[in-house]
PDB file of N, CA and C in Angstrom:
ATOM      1  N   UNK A   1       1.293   3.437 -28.109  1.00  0.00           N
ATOM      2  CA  UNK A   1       2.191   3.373 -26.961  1.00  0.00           C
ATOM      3  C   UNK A   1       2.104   1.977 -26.354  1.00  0.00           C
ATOM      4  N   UNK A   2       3.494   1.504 -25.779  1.00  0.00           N
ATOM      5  CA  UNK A   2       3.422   0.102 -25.510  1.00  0.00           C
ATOM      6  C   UNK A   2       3.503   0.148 -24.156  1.00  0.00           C
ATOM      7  N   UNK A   3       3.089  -0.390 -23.072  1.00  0.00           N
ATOM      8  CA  UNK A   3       2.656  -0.267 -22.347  1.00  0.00           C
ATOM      9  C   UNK A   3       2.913  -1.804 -21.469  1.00  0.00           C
ATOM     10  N   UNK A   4       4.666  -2.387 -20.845  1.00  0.00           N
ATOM     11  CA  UNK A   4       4.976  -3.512 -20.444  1.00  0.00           C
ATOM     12  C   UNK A   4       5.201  -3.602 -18.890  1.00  0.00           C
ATOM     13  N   UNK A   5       3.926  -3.039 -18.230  1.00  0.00           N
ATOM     14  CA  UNK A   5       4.495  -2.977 -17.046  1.00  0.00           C
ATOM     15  C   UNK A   5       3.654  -4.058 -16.321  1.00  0.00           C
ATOM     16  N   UNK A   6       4.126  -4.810 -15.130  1.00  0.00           N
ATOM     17  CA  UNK A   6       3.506  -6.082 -15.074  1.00  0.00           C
ATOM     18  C   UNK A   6       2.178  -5.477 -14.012  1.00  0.00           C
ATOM     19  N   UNK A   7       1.080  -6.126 -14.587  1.00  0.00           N
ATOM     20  CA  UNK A   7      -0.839  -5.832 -13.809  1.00  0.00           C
ATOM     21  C   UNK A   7      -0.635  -6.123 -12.653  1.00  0.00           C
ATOM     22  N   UNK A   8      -1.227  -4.856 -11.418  1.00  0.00           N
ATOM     23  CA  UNK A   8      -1.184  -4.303 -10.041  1.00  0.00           C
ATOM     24  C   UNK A   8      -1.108  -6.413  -9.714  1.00  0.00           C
ATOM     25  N   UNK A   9      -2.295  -6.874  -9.932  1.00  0.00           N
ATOM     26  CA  UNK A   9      -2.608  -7.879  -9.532  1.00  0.00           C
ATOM     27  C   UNK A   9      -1.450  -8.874  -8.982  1.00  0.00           C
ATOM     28  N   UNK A  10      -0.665  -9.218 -10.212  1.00  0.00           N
ATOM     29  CA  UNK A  10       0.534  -9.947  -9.635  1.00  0.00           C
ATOM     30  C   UNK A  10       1.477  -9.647  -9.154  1.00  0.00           C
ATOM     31  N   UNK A  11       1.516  -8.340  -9.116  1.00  0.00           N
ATOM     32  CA  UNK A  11       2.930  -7.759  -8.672  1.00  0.00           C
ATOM     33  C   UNK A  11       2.084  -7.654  -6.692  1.00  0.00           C
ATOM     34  N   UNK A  12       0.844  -7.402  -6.499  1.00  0.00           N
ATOM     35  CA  UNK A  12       0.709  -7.747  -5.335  1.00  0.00           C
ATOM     36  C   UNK A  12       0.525  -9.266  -4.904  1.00  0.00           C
ATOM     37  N   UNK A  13       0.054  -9.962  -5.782  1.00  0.00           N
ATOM     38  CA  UNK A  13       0.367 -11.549  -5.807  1.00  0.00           C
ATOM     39  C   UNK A  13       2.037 -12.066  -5.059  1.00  0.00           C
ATOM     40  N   UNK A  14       2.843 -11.133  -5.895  1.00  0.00           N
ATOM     41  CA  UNK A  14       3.882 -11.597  -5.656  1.00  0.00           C
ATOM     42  C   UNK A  14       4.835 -11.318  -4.201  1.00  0.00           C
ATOM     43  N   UNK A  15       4.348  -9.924  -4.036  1.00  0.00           N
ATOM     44  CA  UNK A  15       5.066  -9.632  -2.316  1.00  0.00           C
ATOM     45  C   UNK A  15       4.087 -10.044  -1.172  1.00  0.00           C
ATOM     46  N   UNK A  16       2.818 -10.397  -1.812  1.00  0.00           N
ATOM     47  CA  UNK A  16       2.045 -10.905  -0.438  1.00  0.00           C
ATOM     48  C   UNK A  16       2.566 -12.312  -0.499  1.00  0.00           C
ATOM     49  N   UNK A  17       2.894 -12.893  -0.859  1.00  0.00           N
ATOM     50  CA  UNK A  17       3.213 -14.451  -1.455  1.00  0.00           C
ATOM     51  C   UNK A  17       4.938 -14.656  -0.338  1.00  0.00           C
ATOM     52  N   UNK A  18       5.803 -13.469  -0.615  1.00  0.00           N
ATOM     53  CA  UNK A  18       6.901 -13.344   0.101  1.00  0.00           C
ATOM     54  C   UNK A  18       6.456 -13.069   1.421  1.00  0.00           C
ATOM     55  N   UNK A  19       5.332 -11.937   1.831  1.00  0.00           N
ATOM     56  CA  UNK A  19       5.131 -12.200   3.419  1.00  0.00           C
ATOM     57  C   UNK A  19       4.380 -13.103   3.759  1.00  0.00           C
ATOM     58  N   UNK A  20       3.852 -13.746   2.915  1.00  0.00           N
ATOM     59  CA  UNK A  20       3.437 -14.938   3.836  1.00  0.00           C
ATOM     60  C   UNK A  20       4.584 -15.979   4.250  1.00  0.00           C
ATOM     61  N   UNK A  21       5.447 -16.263   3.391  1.00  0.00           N
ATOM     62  CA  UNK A  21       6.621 -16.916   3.661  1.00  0.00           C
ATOM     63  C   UNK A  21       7.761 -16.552   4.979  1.00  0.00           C
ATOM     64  N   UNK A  22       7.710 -15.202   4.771  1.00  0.00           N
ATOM     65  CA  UNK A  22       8.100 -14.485   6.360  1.00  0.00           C
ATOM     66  C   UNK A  22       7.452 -14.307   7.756  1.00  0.00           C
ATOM     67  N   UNK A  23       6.055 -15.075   7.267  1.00  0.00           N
ATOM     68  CA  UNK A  23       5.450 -15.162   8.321  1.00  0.00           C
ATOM     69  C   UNK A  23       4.762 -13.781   8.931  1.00  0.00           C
ATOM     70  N   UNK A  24       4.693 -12.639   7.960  1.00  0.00           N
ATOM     71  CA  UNK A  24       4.029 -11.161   7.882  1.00  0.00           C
ATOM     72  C   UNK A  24       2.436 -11.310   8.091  1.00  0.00           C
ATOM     73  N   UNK A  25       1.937 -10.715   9.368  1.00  0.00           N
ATOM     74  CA  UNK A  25       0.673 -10.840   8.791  1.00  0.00           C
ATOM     75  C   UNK A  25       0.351  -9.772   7.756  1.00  0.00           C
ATOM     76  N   UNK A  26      -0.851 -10.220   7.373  1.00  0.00           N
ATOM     77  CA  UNK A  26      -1.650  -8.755   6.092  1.00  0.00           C
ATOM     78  C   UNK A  26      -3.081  -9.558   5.585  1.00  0.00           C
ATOM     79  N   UNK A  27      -3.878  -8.146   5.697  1.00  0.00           N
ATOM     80  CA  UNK A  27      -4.711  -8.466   5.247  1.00  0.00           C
ATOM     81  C   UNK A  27      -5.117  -7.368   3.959  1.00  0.00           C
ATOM     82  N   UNK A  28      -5.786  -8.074   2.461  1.00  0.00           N
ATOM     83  CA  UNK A  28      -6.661  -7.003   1.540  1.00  0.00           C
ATOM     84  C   UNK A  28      -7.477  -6.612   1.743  1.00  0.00           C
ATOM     85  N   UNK A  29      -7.719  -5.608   2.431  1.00  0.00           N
ATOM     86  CA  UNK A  29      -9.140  -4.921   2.549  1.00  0.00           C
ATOM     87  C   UNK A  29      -9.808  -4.462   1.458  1.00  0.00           C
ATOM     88  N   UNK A  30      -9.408  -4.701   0.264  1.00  0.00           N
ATOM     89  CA  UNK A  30     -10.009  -4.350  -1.246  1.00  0.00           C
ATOM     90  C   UNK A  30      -9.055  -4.703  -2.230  1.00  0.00           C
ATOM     91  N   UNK A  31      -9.729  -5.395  -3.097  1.00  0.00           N
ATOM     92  CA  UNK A  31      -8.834  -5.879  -4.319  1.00  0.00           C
ATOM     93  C   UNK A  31      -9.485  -4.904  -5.416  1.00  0.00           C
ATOM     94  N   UNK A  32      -8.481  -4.743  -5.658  1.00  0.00           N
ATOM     95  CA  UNK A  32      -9.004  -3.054  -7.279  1.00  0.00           C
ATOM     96  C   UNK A  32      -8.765  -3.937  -8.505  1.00  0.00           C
ATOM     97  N   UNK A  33      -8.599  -3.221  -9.549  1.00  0.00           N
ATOM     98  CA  UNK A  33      -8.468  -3.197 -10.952  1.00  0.00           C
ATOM     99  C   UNK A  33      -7.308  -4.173 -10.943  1.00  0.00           C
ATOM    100  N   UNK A  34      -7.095  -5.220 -11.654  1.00  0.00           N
ATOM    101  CA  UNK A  34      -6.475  -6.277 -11.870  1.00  0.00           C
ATOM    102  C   UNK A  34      -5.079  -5.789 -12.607  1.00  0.00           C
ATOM    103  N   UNK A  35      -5.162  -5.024 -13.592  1.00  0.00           N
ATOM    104  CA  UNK A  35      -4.396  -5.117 -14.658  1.00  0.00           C
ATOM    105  C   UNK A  35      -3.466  -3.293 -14.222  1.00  0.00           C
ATOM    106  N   UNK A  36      -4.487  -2.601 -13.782  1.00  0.00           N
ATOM    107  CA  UNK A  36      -3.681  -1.158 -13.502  1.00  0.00           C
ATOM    108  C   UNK A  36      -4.463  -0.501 -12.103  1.00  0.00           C
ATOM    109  N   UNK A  37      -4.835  -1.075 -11.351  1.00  0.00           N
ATOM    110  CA  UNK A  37      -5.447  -0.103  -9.910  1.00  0.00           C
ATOM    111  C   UNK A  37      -4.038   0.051  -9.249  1.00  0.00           C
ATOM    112  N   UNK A  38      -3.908   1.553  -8.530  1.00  0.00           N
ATOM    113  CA  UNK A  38      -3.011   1.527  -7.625  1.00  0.00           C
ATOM    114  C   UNK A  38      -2.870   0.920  -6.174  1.00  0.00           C
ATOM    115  N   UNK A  39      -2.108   1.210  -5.270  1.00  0.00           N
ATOM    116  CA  UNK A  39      -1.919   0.114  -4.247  1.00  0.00           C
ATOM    117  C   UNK A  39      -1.809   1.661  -2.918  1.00  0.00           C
ATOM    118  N   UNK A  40      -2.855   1.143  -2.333  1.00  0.00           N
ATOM    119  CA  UNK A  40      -2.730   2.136  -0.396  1.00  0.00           C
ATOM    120  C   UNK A  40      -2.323   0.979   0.258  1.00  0.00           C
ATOM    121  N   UNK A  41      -0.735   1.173   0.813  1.00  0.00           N
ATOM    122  CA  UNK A  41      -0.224   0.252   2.009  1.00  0.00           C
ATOM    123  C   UNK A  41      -0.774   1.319   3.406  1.00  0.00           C
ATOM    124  N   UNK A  42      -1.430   0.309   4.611  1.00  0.00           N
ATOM    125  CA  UNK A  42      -1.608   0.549   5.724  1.00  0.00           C
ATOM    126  C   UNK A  42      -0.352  -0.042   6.145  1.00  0.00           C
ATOM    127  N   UNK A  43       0.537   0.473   6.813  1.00  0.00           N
ATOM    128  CA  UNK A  43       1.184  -0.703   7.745  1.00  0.00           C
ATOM    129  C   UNK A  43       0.864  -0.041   9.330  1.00  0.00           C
ATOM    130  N   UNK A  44       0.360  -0.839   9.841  1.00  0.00           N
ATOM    131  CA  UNK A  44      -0.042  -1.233  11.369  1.00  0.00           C
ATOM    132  C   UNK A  44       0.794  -1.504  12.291  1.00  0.00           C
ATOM    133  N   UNK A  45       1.558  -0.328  12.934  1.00  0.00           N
ATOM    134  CA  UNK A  45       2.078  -0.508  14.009  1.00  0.00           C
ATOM    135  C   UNK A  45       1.849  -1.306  15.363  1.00  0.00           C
ATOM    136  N   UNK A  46       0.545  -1.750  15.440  1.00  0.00           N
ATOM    137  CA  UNK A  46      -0.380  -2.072  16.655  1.00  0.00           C
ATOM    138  C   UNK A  46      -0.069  -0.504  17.539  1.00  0.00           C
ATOM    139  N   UNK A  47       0.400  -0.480  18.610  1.00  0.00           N
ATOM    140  CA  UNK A  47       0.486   0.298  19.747  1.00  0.00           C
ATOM    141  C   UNK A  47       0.909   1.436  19.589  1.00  0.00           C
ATOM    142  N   UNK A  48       1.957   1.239  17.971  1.00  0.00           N
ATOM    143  CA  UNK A  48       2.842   2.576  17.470  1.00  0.00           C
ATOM    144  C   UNK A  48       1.957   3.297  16.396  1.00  0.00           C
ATOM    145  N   UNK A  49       1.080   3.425  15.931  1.00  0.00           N
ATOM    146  CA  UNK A  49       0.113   3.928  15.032  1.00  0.00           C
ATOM    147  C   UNK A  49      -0.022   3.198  14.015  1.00  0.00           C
ATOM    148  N   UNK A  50       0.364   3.752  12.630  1.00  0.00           N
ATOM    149  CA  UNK A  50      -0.213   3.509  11.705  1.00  0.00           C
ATOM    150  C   UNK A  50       0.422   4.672  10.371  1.00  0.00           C
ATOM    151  N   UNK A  51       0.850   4.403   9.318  1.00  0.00           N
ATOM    152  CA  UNK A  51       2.110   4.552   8.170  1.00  0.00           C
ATOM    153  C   UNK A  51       0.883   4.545   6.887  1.00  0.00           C
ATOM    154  N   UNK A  52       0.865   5.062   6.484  1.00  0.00           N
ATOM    155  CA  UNK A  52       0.005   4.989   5.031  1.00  0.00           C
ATOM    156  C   UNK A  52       0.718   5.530   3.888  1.00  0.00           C
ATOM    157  N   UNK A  53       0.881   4.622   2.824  1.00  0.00           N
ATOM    158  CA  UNK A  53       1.316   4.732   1.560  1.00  0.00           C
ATOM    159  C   UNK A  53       1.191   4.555   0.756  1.00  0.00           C
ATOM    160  N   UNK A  54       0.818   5.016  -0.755  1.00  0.00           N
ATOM    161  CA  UNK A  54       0.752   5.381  -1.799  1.00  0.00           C
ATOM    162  C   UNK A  54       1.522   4.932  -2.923  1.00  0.00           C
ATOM    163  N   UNK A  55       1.456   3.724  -3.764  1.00  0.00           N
ATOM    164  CA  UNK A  55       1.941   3.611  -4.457  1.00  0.00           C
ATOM    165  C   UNK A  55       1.884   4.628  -5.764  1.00  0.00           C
ATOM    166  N   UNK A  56       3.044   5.559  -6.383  1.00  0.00           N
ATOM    167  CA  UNK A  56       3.414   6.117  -7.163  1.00  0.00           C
ATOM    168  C   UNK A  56       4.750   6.480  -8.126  1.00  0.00           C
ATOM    169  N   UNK A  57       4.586   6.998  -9.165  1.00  0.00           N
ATOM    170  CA  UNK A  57       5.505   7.189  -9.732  1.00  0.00           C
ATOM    171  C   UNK A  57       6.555   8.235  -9.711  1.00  0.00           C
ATOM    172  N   UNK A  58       7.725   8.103  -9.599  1.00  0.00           N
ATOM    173  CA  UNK A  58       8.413   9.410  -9.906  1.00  0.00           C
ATOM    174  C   UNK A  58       8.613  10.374 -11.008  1.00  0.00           C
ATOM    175  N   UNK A  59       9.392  11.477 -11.630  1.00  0.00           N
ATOM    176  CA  UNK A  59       9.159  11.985 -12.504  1.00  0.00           C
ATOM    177  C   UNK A  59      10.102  11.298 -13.615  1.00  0.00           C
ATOM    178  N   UNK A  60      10.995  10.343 -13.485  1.00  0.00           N
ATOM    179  CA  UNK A  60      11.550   9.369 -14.440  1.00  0.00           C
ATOM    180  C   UNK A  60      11.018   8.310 -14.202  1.00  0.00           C
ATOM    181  N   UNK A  61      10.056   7.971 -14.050  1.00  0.00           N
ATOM    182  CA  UNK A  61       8.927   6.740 -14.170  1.00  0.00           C
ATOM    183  C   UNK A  61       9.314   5.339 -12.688  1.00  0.00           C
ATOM    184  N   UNK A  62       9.857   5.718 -12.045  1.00  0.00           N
ATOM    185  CA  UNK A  62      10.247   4.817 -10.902  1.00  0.00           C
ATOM    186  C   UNK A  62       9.429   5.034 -10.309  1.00  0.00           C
ATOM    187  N   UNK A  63       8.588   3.100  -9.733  1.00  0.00           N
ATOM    188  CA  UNK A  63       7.786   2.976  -8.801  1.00  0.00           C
ATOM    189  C   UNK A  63       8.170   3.292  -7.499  1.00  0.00           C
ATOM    190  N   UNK A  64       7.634   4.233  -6.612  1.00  0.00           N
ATOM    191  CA  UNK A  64       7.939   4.602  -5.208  1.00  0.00           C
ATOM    192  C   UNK A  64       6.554   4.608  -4.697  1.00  0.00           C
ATOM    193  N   UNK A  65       7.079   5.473  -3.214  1.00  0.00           N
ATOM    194  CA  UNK A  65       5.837   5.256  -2.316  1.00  0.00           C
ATOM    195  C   UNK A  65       5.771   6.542  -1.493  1.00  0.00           C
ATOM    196  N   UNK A  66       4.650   7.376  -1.724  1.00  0.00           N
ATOM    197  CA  UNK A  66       4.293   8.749  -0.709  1.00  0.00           C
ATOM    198  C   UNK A  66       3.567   8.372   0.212  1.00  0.00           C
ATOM    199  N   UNK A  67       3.642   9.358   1.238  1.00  0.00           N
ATOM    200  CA  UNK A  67       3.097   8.997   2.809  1.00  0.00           C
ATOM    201  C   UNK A  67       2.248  10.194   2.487  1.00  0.00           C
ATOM    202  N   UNK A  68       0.816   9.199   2.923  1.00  0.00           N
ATOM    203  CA  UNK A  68      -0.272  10.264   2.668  1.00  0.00           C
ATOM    204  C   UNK A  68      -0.828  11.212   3.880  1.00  0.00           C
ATOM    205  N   UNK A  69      -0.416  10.600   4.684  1.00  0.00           N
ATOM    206  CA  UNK A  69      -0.893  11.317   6.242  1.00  0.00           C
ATOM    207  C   UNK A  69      -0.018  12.228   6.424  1.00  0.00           C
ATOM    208  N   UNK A  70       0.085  13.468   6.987  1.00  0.00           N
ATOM    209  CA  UNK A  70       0.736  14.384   7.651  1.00  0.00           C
ATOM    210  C   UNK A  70       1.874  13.521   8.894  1.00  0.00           C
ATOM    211  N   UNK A  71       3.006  14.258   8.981  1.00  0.00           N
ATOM    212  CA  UNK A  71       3.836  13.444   9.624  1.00  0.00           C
ATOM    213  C   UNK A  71       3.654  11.904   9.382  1.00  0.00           C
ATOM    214  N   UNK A  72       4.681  11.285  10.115  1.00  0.00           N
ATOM    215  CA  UNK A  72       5.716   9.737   9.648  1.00  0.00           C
ATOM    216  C   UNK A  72       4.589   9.073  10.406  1.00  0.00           C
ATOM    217  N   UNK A  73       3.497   9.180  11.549  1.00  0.00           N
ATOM    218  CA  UNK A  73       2.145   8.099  11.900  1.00  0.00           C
ATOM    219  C   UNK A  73       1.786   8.702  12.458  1.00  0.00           C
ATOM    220  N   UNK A  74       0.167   8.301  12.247  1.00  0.00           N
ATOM    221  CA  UNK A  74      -1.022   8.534  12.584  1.00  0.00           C
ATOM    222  C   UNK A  74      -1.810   7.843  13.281  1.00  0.00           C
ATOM    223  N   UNK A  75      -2.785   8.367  14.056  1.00  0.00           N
ATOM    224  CA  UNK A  75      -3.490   6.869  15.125  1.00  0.00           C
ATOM    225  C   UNK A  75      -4.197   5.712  14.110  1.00  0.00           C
ATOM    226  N   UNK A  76      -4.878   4.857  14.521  1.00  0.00           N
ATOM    227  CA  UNK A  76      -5.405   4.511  13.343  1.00  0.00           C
ATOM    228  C   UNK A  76      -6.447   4.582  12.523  1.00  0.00           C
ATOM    229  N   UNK A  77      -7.848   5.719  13.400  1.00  0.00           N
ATOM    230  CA  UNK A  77      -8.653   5.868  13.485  1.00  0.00           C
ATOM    231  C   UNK A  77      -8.289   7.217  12.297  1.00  0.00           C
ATOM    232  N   UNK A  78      -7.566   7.833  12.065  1.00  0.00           N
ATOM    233  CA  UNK A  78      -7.226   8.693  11.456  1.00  0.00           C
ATOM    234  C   UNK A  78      -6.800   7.576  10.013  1.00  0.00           C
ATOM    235  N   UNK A  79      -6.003   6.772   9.831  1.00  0.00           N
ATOM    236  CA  UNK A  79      -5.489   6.188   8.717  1.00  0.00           C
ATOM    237  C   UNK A  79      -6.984   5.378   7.788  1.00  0.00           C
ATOM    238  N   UNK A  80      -7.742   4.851   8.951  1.00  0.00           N
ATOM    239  CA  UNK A  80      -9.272   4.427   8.700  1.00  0.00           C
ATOM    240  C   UNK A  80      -9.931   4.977   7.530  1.00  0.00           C
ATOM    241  N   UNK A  81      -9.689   6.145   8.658  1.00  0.00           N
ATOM    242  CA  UNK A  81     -10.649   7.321   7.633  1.00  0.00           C
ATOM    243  C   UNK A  81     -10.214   7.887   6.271  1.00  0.00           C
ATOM    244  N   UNK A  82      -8.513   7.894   6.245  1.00  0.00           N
ATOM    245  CA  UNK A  82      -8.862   8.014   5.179  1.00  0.00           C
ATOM    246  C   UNK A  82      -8.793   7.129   3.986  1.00  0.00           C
ATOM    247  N   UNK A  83      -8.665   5.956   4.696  1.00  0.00           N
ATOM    248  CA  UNK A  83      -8.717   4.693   3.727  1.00  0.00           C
ATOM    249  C   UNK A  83     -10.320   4.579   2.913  1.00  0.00           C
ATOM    250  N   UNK A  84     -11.360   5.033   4.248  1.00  0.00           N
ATOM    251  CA  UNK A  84     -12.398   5.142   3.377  1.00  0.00           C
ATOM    252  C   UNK A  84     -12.772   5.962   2.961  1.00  0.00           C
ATOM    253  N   UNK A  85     -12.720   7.720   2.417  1.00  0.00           N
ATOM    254  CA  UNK A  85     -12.278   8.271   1.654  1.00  0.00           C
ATOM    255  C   UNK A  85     -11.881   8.103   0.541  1.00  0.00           C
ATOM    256  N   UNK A  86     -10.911   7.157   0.555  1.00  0.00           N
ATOM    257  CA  UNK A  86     -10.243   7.024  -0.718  1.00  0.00           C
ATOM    258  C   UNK A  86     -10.617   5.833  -1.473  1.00  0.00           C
ATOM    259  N   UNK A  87     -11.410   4.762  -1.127  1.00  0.00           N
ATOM    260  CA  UNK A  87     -12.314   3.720  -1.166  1.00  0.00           C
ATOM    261  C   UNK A  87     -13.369   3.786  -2.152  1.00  0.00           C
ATOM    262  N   UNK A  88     -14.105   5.435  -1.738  1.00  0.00           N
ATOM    263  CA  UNK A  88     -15.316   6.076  -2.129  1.00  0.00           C
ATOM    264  C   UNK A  88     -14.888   6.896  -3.621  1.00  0.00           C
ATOM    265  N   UNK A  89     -13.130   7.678  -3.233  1.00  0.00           N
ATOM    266  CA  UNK A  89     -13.011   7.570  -4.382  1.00  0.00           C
ATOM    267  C   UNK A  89     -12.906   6.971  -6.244  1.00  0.00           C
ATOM    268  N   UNK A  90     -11.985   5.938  -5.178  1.00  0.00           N
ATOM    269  CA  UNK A  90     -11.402   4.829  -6.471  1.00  0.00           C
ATOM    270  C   UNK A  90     -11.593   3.504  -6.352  1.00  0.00           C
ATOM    271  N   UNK A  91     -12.546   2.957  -6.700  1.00  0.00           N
ATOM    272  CA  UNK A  91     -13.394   1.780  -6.946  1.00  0.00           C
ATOM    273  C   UNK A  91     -12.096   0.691  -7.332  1.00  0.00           C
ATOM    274  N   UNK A  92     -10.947   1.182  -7.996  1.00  0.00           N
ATOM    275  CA  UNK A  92     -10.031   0.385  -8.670  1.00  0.00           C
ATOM    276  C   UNK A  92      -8.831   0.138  -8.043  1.00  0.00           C
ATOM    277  N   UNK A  93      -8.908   0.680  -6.591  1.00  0.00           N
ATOM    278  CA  UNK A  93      -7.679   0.966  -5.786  1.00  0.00           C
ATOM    279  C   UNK A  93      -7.926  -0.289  -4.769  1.00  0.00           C
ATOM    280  N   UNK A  94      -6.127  -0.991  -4.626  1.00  0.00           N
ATOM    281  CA  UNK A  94      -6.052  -1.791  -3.738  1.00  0.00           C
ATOM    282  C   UNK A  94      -5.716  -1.333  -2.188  1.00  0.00           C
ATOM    283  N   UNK A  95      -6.266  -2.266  -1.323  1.00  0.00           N
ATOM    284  CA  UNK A  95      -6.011  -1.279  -0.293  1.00  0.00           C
ATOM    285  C   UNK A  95      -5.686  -2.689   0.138  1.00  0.00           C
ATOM    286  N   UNK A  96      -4.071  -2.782   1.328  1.00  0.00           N
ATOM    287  CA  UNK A  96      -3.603  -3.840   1.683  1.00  0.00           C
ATOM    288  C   UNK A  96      -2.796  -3.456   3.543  1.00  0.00           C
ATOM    289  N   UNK A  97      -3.258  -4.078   4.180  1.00  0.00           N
ATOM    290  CA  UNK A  97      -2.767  -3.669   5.744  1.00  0.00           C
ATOM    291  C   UNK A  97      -1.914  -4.815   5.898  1.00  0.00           C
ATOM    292  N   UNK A  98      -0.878  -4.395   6.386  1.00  0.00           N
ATOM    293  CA  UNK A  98       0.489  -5.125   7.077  1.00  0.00           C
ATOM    294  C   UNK A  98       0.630  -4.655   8.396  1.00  0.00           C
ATOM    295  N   UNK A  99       0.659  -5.497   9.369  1.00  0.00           N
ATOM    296  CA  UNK A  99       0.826  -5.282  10.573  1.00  0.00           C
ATOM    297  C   UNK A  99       2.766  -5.504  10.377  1.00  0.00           C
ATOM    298  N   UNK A 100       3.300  -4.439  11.491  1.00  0.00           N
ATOM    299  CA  UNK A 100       4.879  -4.149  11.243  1.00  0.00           C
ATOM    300  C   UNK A 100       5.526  -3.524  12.692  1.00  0.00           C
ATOM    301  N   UNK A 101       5.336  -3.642  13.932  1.00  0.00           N
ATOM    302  CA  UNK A 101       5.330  -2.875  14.847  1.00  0.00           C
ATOM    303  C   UNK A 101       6.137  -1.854  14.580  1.00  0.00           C
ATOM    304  N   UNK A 102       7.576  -1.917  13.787  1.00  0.00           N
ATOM    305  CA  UNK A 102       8.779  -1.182  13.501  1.00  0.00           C
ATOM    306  C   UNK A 102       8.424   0.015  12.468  1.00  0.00           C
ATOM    307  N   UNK A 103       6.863  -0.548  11.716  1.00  0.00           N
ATOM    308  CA  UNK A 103       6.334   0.104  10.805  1.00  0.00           C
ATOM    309  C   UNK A 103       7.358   0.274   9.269  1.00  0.00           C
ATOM    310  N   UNK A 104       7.475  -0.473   9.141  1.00  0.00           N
ATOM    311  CA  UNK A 104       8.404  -0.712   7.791  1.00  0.00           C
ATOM    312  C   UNK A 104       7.717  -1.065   6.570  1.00  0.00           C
ATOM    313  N   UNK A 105       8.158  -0.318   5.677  1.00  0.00           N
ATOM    314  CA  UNK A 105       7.496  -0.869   4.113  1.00  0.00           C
ATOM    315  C   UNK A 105       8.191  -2.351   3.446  1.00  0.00           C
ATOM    316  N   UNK A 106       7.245  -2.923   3.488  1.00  0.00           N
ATOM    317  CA  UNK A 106       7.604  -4.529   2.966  1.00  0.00           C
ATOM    318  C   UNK A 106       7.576  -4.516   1.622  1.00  0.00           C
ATOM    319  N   UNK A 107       7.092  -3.654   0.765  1.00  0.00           N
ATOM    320  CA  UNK A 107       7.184  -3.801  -0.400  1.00  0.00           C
ATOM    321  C   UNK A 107       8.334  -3.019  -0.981  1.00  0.00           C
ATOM    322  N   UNK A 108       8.600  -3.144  -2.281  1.00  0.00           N
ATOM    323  CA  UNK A 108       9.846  -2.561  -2.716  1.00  0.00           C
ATOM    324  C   UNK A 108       9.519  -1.263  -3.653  1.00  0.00           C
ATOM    325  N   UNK A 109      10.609  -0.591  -3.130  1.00  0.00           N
ATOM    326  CA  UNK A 109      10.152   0.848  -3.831  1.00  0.00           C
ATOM    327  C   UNK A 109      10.966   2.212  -2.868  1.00  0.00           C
ATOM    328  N   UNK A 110      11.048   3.549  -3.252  1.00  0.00           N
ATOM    329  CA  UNK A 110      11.559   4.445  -2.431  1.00  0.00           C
ATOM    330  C   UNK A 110      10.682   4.624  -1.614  1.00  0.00           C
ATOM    331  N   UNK A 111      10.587   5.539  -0.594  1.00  0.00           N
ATOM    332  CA  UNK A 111       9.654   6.676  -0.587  1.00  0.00           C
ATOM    333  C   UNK A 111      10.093   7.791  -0.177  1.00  0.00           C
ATOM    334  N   UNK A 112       9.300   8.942  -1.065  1.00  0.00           N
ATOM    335  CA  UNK A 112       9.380   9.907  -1.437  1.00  0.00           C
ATOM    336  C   UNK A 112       8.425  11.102  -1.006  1.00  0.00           C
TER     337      UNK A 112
END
């Protein structure tokens, strides 16, 4: 099986590269597996909570994005937690916070 999909690494290379150009803050709170770790977006409302998402696939192979928290935000002390949770799980997982007050996904993809 051939296998041409471009490594987590640059494809987050490449939209952190665009918010920095927009002047987005963000920070990596963990860099995973180079070639295939998945991606947990925090985006950081400041005052408005906090959005957590899941980079995944659909059932015809399209990259999208699930919201892992119950309802559309969470405080952040709640998103924290389960960032580290999921930390403890997957050694290979990127974990990337965007501050967004509007709370918007900067990266490209549905969600679902």
């Amino acid at each position: 099986m051939n296998d041409d999909r471009l490594p987590t690494a640059l494809y987050v290379d490449a939209h952190l590269r665009r918010l920095a150009a927009e002047g987005v803050y963000y920070y990596i709170l963990q860099k995973g597996a180079y070639a295939s770790g998945s991606i947990l977006l925090k985006i950081n409302g400041i005052e408005n909570g906090c959005v957590l998402l899941q980079q995944q696939r659909d059932l015809d192979g399209k990259m999208g994005w699930m919201r892992m928290l119950k309802g559309d935000v969470a405080p952040e002390s709640d998103a924290d937690a389960y960032i580290s949770r999921a930390r403890d799980r997957d050694p290979d997982l990127w974990v990337i916070e965007v501050e967004d007050r509007g709370l918007q996904n900067p990266f490209e993809g549905k969600i679902f």
